[in-house]
N, C-alpha and C. Protein backbone atom coordinates (compact mmCIF):
# COMPACT_ATOMS: atom_id res chain seq x y z
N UNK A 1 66.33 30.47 102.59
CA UNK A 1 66.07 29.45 103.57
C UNK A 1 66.41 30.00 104.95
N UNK A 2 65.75 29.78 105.85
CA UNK A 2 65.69 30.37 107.18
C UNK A 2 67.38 29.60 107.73
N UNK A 3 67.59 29.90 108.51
CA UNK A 3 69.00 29.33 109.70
C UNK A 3 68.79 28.70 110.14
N UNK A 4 67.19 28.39 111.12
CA UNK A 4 67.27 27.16 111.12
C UNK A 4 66.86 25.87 110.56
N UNK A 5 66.61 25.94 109.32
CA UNK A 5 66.09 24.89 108.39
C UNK A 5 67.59 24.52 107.46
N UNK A 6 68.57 25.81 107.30
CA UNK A 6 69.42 25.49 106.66
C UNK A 6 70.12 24.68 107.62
N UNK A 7 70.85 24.73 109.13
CA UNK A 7 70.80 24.09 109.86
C UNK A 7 70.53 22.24 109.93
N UNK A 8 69.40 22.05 110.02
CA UNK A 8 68.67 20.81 109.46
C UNK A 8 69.09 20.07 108.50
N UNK A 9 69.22 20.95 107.35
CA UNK A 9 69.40 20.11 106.09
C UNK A 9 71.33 19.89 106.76
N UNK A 10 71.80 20.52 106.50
CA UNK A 10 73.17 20.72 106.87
C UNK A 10 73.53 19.17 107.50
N UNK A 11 72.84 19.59 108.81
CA UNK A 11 72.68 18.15 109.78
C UNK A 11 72.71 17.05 108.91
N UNK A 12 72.01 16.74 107.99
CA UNK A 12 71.20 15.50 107.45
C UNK A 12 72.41 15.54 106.51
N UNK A 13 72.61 16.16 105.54
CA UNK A 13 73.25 16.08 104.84
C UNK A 13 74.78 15.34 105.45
N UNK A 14 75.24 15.92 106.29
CA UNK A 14 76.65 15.70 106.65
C UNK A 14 76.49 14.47 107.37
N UNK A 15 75.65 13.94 108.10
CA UNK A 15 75.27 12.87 108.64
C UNK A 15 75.34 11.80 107.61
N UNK A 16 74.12 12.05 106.71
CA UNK A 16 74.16 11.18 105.62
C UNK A 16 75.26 10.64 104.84
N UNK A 17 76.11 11.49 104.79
CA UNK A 17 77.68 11.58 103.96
C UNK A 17 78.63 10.78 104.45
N UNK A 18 78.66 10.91 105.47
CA UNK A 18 79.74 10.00 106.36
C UNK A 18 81.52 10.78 105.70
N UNK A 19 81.39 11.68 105.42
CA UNK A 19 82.49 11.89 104.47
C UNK A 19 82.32 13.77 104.20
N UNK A 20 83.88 14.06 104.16
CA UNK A 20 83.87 15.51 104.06
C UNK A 20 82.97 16.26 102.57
N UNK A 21 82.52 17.03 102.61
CA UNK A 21 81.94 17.80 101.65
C UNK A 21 82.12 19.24 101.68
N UNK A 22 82.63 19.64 100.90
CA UNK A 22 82.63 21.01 100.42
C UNK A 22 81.82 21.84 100.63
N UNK A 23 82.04 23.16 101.52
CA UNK A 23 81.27 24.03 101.33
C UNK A 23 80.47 24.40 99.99
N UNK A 24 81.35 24.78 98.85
CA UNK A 24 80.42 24.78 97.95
C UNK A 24 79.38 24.23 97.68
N UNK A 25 80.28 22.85 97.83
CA UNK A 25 78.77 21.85 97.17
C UNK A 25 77.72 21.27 98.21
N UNK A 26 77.79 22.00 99.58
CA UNK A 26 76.91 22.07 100.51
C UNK A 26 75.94 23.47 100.15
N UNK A 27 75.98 24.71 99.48
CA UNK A 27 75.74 25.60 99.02
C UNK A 27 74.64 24.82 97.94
N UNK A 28 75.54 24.27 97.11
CA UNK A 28 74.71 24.28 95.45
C UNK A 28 73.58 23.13 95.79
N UNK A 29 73.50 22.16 96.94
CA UNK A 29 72.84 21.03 96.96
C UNK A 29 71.78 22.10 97.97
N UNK A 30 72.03 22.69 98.61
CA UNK A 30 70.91 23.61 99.40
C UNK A 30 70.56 24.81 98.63
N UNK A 31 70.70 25.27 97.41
CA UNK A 31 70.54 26.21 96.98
C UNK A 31 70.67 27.52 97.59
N UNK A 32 71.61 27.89 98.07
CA UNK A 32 72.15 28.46 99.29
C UNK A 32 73.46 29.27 98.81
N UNK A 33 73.40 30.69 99.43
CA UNK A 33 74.50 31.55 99.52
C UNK A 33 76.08 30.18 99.71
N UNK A 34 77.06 30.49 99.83
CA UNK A 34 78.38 29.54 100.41
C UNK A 34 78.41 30.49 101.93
N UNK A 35 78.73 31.85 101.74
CA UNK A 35 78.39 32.27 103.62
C UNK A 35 77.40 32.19 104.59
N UNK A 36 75.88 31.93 103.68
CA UNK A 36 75.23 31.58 104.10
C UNK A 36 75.52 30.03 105.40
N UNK A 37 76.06 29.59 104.50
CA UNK A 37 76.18 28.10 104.42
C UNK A 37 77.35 28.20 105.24
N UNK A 38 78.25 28.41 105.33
CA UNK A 38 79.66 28.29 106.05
C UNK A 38 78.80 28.80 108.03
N UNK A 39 78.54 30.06 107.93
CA UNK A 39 77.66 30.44 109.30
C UNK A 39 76.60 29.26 109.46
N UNK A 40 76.10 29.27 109.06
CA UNK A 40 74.70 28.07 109.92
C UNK A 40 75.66 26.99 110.25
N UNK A 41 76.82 26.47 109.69
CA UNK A 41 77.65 25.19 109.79
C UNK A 41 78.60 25.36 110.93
N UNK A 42 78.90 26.70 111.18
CA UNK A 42 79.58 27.02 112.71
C UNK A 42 78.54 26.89 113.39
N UNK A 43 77.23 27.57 113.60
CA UNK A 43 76.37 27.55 114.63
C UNK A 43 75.86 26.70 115.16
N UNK A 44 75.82 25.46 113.99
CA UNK A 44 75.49 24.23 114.24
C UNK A 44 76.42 23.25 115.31
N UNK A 45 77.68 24.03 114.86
CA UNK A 45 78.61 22.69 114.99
C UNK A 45 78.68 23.73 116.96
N UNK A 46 78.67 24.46 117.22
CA UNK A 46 79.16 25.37 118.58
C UNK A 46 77.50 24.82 118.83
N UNK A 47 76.40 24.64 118.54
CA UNK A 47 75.40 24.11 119.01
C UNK A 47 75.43 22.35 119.30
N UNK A 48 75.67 21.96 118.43
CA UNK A 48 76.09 20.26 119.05
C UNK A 48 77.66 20.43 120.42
N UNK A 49 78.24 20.93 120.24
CA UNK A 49 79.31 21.35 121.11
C UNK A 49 78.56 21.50 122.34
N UNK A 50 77.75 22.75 122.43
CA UNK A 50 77.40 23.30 123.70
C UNK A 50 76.64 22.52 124.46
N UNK A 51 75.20 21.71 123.56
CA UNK A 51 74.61 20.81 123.94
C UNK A 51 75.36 19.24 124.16
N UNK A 52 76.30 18.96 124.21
CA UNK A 52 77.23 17.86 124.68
C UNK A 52 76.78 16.71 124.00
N UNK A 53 76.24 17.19 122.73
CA UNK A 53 75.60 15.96 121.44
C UNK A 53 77.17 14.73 120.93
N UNK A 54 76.39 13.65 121.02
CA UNK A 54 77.56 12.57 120.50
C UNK A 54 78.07 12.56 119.01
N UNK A 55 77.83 13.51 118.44
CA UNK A 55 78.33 14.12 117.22
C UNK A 55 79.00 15.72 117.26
N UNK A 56 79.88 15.65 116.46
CA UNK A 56 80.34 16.66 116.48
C UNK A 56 80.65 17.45 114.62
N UNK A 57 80.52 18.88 114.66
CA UNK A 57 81.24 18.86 113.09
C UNK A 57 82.61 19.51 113.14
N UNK A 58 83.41 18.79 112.24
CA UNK A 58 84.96 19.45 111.89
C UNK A 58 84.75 20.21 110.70
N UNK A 59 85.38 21.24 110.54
CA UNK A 59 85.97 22.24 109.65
C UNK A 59 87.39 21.69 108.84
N UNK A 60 87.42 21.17 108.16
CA UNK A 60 88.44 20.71 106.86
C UNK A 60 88.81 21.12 105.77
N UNK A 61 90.15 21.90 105.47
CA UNK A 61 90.47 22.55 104.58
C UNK A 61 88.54 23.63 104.08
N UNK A 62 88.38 23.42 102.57
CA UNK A 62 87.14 24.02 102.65
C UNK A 62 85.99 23.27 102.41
N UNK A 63 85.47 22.69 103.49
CA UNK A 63 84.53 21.98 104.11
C UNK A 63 84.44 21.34 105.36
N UNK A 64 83.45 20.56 105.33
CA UNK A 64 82.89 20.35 107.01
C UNK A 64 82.61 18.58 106.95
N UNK A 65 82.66 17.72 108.08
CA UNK A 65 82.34 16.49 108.06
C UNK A 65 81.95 16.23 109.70
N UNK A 66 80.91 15.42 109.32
CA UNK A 66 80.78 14.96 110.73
C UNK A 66 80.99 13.66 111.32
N UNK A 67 81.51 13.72 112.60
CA UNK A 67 81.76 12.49 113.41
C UNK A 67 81.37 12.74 114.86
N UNK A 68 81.70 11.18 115.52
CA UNK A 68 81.31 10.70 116.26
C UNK A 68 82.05 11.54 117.58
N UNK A 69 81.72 12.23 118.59
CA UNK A 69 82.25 12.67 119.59
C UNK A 69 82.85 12.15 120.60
N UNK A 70 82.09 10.45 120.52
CA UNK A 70 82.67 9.22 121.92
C UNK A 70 83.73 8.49 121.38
């Protein structure tokens, strides 16, 4: 899966969740490397960062969740 499609799903996924999820099982639900998956989830999250998006993603023990930035 390309970076930025893994990206995307990532987005949706963690959005959708409302709730932390595991790298792994962000991996096995994207059929996806886990480093794969861990990098697109920094790039993403330093990309909502940079672009001053009202979401943000946290890094939690081993996984990622997203919230609200305001």
């Amino acid at each position: 899966m390309e970076q930025t499609e893994l990206q995307r799903a990532i987005e949706a996924i963690l959005f959708a969740a409302g709730e932390r999820i595991e790298t792994e099982r962000l991996a096995a639900a994207l059929e996806a490397d886990p480093q794969d998956v861990r990098l697109a989830t920094e790039a993403l999250a330093d990309a909502l960062a940079y672009d001053r998006r009202g979401i943000r993603i946290l890094k939690l023990e081993d996984g990622y969740q997203m919230v609200s930035s305001g």
